[in-house]
N, C-alpha and C. Protein backbone atom coordinates (compact mmCIF):
# COMPACT_ATOMS: atom_id res chain seq x y z
N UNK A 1 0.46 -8.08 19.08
CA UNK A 1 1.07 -9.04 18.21
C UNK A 1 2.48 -8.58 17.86
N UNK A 2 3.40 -9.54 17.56
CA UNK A 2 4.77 -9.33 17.52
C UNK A 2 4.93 -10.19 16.09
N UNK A 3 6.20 -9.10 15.35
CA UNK A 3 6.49 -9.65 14.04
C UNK A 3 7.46 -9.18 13.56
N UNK A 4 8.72 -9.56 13.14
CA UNK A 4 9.69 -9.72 12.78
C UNK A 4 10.12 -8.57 11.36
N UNK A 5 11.34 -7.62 11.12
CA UNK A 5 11.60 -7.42 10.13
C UNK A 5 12.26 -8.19 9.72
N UNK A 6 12.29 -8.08 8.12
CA UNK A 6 13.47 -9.18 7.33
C UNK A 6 14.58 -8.66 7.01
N UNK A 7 15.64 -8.68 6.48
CA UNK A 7 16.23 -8.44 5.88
C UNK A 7 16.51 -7.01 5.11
N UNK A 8 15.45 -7.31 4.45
CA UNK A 8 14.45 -6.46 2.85
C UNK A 8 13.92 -5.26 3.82
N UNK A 9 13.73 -5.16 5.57
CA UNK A 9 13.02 -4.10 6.27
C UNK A 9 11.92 -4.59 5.97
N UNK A 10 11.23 -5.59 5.48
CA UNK A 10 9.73 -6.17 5.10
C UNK A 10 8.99 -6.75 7.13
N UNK A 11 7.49 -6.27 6.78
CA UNK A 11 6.98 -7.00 7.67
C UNK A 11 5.96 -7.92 7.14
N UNK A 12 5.05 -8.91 7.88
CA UNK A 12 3.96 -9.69 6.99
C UNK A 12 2.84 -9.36 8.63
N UNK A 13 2.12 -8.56 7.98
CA UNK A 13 0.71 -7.88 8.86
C UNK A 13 -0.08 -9.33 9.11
N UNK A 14 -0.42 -9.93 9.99
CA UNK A 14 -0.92 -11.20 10.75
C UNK A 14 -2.31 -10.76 9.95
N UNK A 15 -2.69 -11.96 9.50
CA UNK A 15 -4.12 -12.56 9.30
C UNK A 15 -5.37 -11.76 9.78
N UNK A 16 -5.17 -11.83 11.18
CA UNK A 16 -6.58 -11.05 12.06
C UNK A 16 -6.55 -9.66 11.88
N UNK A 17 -4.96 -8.86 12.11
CA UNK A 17 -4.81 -7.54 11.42
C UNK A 17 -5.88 -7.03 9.69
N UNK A 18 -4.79 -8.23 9.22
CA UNK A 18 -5.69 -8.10 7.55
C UNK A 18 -6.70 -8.07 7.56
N UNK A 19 -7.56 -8.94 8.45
CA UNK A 19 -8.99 -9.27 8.27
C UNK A 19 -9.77 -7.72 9.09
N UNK A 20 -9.22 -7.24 10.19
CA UNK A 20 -10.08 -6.05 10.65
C UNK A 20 -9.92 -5.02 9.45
N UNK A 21 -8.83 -5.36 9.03
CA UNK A 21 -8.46 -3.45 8.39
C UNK A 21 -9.33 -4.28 6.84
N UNK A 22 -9.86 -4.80 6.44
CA UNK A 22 -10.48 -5.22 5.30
C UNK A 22 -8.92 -5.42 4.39
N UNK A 23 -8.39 -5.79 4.12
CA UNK A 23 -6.84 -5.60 3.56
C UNK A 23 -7.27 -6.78 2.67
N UNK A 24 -6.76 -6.38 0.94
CA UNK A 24 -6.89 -7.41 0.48
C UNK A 24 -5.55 -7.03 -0.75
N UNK A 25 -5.55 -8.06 -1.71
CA UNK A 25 -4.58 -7.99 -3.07
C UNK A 25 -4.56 -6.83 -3.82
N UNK A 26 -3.45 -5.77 -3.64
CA UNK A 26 -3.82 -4.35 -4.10
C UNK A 26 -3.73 -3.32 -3.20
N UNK A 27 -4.39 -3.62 -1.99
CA UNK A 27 -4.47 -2.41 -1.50
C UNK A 27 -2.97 -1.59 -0.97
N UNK A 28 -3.82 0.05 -0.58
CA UNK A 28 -2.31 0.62 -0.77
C UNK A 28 -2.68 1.01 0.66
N UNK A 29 -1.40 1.08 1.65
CA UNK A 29 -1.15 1.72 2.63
C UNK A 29 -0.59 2.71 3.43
N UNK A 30 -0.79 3.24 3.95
CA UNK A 30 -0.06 4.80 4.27
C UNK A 30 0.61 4.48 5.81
N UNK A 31 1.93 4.49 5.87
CA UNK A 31 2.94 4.64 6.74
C UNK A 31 2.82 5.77 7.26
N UNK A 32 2.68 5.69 8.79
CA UNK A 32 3.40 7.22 9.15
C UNK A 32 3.77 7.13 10.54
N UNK A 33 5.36 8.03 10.77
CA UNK A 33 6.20 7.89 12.08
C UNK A 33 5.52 9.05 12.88
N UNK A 34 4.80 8.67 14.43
CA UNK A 34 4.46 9.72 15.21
C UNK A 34 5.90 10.24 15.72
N UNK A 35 6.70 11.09 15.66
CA UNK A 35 8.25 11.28 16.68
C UNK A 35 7.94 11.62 18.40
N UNK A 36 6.97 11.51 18.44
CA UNK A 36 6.45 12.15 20.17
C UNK A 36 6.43 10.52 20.80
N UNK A 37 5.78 9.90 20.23
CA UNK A 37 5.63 8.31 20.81
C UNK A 37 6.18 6.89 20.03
N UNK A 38 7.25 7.69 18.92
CA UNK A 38 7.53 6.62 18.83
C UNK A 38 7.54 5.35 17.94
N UNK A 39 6.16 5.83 17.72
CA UNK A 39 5.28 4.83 17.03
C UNK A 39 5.22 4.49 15.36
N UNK A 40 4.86 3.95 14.72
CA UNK A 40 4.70 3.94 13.41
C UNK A 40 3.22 3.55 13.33
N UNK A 41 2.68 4.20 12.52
CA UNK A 41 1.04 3.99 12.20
C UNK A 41 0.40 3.91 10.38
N UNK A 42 -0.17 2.96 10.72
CA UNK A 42 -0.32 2.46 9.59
C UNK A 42 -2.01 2.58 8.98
N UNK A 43 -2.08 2.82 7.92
CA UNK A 43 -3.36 3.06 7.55
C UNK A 43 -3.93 2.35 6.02
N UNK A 44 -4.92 2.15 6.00
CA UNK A 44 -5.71 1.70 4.59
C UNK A 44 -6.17 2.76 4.24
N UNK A 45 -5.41 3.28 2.55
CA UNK A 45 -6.30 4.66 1.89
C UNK A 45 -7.46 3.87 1.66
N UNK A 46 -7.89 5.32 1.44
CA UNK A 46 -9.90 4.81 0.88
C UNK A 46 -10.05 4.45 -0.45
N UNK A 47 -11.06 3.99 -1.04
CA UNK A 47 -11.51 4.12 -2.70
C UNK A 47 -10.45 2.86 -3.23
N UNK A 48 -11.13 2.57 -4.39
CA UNK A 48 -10.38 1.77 -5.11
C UNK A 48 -9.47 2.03 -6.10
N UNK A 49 -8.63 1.75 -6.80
CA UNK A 49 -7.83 1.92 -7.78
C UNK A 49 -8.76 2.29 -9.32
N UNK A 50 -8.24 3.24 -9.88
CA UNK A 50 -9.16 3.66 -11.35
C UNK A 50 -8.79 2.49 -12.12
N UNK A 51 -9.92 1.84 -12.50
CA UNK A 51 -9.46 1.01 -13.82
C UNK A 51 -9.16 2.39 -15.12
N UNK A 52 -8.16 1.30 -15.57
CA UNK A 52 -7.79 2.55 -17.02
C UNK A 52 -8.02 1.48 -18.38
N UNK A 53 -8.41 2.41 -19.33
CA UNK A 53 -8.85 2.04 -21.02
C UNK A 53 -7.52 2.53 -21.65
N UNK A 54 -6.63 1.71 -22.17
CA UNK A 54 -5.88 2.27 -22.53
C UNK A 54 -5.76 1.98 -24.17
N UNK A 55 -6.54 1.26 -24.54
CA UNK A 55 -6.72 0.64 -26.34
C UNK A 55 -5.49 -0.10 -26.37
N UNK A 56 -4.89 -0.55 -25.78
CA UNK A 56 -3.43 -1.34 -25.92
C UNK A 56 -2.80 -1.99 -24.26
N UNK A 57 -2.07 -2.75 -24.78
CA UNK A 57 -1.22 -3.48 -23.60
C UNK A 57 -0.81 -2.37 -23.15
N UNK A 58 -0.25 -2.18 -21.36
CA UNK A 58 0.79 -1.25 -21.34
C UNK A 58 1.60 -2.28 -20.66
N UNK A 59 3.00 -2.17 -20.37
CA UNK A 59 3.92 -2.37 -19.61
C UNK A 59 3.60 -2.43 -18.35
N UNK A 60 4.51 -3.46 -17.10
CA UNK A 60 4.10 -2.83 -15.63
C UNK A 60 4.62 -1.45 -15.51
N UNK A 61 5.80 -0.91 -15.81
CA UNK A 61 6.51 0.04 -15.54
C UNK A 61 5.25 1.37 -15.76
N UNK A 62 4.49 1.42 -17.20
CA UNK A 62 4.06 1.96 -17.31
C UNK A 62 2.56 2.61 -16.65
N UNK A 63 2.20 1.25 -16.31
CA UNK A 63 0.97 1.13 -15.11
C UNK A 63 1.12 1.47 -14.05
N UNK A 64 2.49 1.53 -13.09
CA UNK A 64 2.46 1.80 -12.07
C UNK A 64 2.66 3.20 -11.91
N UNK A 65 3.03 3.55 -13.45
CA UNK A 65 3.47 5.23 -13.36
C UNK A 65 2.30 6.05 -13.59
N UNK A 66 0.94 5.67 -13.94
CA UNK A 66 -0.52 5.69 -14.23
C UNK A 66 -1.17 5.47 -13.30
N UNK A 67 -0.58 4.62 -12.45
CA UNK A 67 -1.13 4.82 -11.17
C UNK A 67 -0.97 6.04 -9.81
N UNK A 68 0.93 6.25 -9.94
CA UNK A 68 1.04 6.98 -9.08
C UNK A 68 0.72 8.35 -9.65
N UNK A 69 0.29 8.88 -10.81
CA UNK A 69 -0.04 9.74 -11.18
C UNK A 69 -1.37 10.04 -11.04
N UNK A 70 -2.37 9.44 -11.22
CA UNK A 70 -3.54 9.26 -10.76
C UNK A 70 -4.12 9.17 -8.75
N UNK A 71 -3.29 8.78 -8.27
CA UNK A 71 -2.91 9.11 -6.92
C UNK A 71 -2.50 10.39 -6.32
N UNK A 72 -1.78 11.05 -7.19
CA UNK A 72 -0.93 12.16 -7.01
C UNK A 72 0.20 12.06 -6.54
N UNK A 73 0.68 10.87 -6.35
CA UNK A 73 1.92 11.12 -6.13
C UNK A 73 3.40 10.35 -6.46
N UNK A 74 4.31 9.95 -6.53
CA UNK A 74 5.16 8.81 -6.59
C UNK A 74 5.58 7.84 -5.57
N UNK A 75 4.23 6.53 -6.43
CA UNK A 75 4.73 5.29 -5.43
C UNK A 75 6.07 4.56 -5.39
């Protein structure tokens, strides 16, 4: 399958892609450049996202920083 970057460097992963790799609203993916072939490879991490209790609203800013911390790393 063939698909276009935008602008933005954005791609949109085709339907049947989404549907094998189970890909849904949320999920996170792991990029990675082989330099021997070339290639870029793409992956679905495992597990779901921690729901968090936080006794209060948070911010997005603040959620996503709760997230990549909980991940280990900066998304």
């Amino acid at each position: 399958m063939k698909v276009k970057v935008t602008r933005n460097f954005q791609i949109t992963i085709p339907a049947e892609v989404r549907r094998k790799m189970g890909l849904k609203l949320g999920d996170v993916l792991e990029v990675e450049y082989n330099e021997e072939k070339g290639e870029a490879i793409i992956r679905k991490l495992g597990g779901e996202r921690r729901k968090l209790k936080a006794g209060r609203k948070l911010t997005p800013d603040e959620i996503e920083a709760l997230i990549a911390e909980g991940m280990g790393d900066n998304l």
